[in-house]
PDB file of N, CA and C in Angstrom:
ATOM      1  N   UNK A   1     -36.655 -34.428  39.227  1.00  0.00           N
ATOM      2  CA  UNK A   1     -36.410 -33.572  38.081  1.00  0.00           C
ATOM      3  C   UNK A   1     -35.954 -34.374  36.866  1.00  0.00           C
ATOM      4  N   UNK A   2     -35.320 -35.454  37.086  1.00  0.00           N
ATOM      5  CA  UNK A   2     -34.752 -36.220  36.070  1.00  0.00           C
ATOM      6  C   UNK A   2     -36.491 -36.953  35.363  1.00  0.00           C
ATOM      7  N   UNK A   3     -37.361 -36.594  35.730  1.00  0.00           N
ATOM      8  CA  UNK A   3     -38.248 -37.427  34.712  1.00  0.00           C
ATOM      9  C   UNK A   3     -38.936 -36.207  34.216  1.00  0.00           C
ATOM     10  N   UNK A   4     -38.868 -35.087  34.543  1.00  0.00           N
ATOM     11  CA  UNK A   4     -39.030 -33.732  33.654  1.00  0.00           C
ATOM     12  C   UNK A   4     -38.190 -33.796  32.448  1.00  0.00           C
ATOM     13  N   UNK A   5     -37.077 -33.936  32.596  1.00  0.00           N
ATOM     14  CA  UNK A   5     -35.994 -33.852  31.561  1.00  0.00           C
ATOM     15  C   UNK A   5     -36.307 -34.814  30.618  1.00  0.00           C
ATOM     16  N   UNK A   6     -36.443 -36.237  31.120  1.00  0.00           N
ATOM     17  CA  UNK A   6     -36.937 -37.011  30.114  1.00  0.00           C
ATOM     18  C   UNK A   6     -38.478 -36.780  29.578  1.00  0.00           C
ATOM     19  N   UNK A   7     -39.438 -35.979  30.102  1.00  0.00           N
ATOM     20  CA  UNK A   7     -40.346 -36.209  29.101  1.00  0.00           C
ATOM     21  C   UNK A   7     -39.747 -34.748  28.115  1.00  0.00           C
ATOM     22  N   UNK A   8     -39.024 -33.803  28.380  1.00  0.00           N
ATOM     23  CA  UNK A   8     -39.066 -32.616  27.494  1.00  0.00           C
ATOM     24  C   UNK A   8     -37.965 -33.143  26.432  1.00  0.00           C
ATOM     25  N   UNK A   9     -37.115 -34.283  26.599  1.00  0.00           N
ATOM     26  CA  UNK A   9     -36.476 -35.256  25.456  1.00  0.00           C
ATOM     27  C   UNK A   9     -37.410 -35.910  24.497  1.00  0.00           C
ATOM     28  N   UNK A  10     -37.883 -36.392  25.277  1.00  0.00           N
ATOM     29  CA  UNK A  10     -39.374 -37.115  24.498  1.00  0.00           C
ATOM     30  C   UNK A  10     -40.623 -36.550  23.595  1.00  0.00           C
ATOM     31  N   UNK A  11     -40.357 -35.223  24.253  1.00  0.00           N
ATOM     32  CA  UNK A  11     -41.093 -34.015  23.171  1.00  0.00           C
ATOM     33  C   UNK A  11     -40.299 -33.296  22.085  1.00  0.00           C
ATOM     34  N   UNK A  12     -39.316 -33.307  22.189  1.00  0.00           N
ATOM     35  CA  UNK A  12     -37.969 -32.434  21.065  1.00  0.00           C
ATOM     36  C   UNK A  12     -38.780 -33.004  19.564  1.00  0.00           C
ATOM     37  N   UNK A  13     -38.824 -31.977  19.173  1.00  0.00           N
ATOM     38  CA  UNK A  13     -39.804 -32.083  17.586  1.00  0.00           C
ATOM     39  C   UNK A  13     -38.640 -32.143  16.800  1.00  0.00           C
ATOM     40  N   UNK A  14     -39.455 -33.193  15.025  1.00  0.00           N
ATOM     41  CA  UNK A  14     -38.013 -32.974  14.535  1.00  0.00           C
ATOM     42  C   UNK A  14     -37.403 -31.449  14.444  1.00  0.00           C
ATOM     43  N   UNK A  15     -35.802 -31.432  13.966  1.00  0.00           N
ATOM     44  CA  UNK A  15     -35.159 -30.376  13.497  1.00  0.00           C
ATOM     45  C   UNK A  15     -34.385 -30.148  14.839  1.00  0.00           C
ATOM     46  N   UNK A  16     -33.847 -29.186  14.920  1.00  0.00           N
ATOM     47  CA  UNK A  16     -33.002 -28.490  15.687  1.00  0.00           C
ATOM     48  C   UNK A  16     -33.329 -28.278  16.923  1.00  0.00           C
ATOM     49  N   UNK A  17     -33.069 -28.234  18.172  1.00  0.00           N
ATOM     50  CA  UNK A  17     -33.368 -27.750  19.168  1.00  0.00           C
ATOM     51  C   UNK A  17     -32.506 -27.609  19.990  1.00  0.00           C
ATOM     52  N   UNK A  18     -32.258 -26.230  20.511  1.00  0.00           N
ATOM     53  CA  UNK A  18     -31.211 -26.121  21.698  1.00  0.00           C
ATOM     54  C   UNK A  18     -31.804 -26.541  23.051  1.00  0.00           C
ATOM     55  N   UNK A  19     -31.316 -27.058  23.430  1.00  0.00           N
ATOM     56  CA  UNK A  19     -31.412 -27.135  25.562  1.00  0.00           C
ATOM     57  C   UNK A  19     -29.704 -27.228  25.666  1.00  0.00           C
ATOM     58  N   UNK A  20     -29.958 -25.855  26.472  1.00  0.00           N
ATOM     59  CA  UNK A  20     -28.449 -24.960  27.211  1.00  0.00           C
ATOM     60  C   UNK A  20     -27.976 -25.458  28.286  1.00  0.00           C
ATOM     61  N   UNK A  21     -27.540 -26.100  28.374  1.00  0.00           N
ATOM     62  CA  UNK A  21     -26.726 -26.727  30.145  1.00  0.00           C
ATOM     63  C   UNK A  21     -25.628 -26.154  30.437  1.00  0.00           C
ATOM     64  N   UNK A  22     -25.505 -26.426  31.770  1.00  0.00           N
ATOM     65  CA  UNK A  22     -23.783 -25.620  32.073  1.00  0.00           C
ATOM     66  C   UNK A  22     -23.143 -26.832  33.631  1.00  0.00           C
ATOM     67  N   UNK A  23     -22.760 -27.938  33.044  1.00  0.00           N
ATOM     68  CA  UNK A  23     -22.854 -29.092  33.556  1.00  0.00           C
ATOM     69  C   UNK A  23     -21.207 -28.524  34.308  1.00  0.00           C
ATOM     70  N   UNK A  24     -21.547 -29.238  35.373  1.00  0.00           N
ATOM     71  CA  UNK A  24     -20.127 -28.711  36.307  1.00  0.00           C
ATOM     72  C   UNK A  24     -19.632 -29.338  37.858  1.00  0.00           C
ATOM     73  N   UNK A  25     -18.733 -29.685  38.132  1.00  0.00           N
ATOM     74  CA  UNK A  25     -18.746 -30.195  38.967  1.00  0.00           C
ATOM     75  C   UNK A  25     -19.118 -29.658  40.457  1.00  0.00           C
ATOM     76  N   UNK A  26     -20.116 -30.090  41.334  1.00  0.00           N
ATOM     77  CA  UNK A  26     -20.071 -28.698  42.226  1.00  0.00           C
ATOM     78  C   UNK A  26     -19.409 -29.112  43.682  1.00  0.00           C
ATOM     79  N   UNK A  27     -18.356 -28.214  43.605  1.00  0.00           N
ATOM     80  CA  UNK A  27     -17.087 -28.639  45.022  1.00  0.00           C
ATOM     81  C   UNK A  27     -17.119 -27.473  45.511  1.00  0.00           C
ATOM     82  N   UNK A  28     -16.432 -27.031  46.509  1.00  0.00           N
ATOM     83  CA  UNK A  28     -15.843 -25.778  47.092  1.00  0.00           C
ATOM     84  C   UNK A  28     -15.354 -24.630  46.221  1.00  0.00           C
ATOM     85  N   UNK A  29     -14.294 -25.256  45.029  1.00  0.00           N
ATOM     86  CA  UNK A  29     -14.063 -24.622  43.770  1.00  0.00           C
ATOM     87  C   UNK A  29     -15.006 -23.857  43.064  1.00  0.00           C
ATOM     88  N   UNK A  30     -15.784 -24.294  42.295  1.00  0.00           N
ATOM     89  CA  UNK A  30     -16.967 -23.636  42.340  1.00  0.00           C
ATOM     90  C   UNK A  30     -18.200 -22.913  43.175  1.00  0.00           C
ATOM     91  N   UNK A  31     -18.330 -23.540  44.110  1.00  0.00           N
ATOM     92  CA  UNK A  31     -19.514 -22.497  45.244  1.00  0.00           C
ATOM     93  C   UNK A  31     -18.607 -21.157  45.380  1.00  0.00           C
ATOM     94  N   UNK A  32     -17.058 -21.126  45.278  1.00  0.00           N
ATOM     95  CA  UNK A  32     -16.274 -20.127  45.548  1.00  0.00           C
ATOM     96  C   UNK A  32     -16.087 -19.047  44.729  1.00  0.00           C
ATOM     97  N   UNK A  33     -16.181 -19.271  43.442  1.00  0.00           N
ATOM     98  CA  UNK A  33     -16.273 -18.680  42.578  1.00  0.00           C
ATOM     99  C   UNK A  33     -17.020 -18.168  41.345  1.00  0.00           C
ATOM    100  N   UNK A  34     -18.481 -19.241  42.097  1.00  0.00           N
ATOM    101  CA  UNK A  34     -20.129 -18.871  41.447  1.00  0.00           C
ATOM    102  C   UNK A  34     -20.601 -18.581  42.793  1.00  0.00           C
ATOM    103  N   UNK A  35     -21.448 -16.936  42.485  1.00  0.00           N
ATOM    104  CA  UNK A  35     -22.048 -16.648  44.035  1.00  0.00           C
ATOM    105  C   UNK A  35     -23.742 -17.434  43.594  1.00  0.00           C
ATOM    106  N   UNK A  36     -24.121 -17.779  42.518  1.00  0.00           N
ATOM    107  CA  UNK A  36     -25.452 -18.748  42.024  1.00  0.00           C
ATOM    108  C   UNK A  36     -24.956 -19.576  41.572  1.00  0.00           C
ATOM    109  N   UNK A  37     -26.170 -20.457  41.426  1.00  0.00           N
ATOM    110  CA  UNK A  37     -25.983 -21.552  40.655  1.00  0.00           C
ATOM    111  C   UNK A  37     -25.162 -22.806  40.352  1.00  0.00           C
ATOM    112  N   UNK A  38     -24.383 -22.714  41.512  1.00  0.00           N
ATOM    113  CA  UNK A  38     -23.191 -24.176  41.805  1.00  0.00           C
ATOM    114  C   UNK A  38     -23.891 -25.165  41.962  1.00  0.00           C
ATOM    115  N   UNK A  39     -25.224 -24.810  42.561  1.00  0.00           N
ATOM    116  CA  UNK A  39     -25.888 -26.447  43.066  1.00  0.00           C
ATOM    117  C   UNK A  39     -26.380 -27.047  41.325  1.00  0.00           C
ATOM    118  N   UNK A  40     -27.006 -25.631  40.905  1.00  0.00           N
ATOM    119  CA  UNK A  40     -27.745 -26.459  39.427  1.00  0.00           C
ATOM    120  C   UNK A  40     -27.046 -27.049  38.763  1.00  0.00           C
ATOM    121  N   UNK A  41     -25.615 -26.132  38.865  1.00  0.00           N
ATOM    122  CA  UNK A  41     -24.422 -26.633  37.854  1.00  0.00           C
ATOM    123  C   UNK A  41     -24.417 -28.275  37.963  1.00  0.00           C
ATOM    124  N   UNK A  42     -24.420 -28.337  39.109  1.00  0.00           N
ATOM    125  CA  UNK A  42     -24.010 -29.954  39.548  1.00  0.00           C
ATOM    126  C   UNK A  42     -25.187 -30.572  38.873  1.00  0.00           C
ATOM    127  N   UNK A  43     -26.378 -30.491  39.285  1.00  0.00           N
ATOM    128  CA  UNK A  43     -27.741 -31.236  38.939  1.00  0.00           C
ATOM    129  C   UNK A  43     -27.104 -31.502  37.540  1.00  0.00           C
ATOM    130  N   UNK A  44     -26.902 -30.386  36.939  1.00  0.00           N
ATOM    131  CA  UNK A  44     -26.923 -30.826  35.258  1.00  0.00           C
ATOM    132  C   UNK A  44     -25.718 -31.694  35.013  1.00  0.00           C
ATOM    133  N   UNK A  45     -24.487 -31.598  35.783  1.00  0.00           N
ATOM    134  CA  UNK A  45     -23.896 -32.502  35.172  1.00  0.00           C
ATOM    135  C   UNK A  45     -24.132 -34.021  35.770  1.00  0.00           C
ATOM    136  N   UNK A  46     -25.088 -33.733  37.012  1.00  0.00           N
ATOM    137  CA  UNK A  46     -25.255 -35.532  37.529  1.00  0.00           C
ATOM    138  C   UNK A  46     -26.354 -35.790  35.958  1.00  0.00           C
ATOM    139  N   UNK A  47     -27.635 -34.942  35.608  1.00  0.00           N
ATOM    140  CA  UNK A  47     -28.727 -35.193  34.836  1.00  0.00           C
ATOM    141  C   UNK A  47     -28.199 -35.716  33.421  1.00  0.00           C
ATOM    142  N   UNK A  48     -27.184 -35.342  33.115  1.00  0.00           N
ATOM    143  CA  UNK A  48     -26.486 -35.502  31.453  1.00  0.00           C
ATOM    144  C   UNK A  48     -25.810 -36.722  31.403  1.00  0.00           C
ATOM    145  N   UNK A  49     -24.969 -37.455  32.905  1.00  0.00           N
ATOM    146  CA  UNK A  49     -24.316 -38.688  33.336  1.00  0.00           C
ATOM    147  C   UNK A  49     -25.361 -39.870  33.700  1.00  0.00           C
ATOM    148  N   UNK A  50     -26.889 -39.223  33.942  1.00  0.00           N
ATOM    149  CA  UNK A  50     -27.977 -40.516  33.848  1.00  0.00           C
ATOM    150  C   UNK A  50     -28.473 -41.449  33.440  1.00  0.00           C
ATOM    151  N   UNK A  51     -28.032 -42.522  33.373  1.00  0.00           N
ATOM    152  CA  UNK A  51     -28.058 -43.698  32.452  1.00  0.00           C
ATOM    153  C   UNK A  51     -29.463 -43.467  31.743  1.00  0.00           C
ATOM    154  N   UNK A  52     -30.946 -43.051  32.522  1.00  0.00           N
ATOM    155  CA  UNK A  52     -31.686 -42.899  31.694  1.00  0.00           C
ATOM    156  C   UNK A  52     -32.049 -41.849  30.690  1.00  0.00           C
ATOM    157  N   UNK A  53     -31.306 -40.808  31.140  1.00  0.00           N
ATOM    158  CA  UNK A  53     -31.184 -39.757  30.171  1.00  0.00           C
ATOM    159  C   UNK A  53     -30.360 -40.259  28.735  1.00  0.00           C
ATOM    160  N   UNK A  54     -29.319 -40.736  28.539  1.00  0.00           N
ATOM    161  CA  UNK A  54     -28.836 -41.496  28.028  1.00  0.00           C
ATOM    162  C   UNK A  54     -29.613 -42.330  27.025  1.00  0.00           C
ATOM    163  N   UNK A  55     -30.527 -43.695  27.696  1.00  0.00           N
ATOM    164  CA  UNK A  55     -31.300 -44.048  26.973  1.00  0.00           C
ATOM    165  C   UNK A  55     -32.378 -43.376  26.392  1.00  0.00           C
ATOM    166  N   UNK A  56     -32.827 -42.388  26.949  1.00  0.00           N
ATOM    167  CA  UNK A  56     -33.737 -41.689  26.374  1.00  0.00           C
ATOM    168  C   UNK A  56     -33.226 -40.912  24.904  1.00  0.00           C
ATOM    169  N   UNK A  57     -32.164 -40.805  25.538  1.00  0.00           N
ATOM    170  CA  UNK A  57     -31.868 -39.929  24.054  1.00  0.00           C
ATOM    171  C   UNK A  57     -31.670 -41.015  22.871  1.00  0.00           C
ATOM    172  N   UNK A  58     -31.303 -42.258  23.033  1.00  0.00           N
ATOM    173  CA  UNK A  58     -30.916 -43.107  22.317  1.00  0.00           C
ATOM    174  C   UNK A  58     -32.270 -43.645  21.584  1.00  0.00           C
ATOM    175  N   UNK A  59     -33.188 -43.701  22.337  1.00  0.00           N
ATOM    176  CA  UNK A  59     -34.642 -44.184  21.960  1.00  0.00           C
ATOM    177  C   UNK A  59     -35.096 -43.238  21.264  1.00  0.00           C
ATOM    178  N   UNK A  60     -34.972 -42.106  21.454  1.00  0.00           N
ATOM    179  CA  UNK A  60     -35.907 -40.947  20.818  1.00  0.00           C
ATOM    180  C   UNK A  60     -34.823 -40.437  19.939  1.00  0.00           C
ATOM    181  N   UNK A  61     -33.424 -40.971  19.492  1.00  0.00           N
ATOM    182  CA  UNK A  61     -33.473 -41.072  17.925  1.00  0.00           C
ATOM    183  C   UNK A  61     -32.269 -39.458  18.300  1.00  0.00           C
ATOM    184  N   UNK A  62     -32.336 -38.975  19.532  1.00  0.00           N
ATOM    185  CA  UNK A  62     -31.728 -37.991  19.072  1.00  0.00           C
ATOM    186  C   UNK A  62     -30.123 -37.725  18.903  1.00  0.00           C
ATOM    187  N   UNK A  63     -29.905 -36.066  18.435  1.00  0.00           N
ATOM    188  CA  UNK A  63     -28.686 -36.809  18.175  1.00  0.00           C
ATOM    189  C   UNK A  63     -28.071 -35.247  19.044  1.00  0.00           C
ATOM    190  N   UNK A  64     -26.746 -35.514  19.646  1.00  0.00           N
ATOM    191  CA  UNK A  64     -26.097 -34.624  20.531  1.00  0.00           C
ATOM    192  C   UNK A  64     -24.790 -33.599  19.926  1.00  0.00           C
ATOM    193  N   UNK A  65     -25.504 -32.180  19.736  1.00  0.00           N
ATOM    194  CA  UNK A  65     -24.251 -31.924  18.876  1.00  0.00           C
ATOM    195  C   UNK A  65     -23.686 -30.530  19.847  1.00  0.00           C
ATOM    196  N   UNK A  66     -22.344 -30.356  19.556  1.00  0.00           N
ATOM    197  CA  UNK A  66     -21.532 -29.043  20.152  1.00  0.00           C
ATOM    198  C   UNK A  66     -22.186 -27.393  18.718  1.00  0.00           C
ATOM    199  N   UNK A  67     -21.298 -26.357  19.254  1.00  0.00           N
ATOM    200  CA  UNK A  67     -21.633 -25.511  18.223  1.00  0.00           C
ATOM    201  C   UNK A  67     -20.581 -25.986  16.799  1.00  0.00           C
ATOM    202  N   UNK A  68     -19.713 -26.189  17.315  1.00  0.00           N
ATOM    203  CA  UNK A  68     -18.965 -26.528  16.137  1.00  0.00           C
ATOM    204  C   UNK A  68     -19.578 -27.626  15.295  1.00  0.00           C
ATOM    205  N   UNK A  69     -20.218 -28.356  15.828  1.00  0.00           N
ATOM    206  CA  UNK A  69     -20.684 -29.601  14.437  1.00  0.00           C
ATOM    207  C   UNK A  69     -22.420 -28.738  14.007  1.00  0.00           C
ATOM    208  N   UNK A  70     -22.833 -28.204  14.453  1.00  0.00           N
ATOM    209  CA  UNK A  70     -24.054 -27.565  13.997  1.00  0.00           C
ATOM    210  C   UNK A  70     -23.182 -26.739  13.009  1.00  0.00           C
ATOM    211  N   UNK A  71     -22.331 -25.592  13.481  1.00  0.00           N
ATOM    212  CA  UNK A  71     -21.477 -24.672  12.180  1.00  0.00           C
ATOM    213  C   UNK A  71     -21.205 -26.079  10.896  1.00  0.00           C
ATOM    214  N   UNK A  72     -20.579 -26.639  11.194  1.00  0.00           N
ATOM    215  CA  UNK A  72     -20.053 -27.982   9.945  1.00  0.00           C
ATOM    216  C   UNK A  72     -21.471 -28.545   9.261  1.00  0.00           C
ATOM    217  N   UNK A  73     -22.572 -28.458   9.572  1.00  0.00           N
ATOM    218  CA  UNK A  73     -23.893 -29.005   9.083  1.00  0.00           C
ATOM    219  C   UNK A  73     -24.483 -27.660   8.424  1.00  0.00           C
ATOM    220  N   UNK A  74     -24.440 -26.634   8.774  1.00  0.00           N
ATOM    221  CA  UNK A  74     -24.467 -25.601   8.157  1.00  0.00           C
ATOM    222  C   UNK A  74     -24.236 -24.940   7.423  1.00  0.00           C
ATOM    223  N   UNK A  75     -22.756 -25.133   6.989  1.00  0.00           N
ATOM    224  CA  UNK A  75     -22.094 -24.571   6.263  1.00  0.00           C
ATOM    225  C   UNK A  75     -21.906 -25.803   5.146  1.00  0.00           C
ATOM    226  N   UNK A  76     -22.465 -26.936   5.211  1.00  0.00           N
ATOM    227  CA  UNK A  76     -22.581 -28.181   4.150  1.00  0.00           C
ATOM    228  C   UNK A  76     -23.539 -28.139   3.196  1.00  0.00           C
TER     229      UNK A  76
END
């Protein structure tokens, strides 16, 4: 899955683009208190800690923002 991710990095057109993650650690803690989705949780936060994800983003120029710095670019 990690070379899915990198080619849909590699496609991000200029301008804006959201991709939504919900990166998380997945322990007992969580499987306990998500009845879905604990395993993906995890995938995404191993996929976001991938050194090549990482470089990919670095190569393809992009840039990583929260909602708050999109609001601050917005409102500039």
């Amino acid at each position: 899955m990690v070379s899915g991710f990198l080619d849909l990095l590699r496609a991000v057109p200029a301008g804006v683009t959201e991709i939504f993650l919900h990166p998380m650690v997945c322990d007992d803690e969580l499987r306990a208190t998500v009845d879905f989705g604990a395993t993906k949780r995890g995938h995404e936060l191993r996929l976001l800690t991938d050194p090549l994800v990482a470089q990919t983003i670095a190569d393809e120029g992009l840039v990583r923002l929260g909602w708050r710095d999109l609001r601050d670019v917005q409102r500039a």
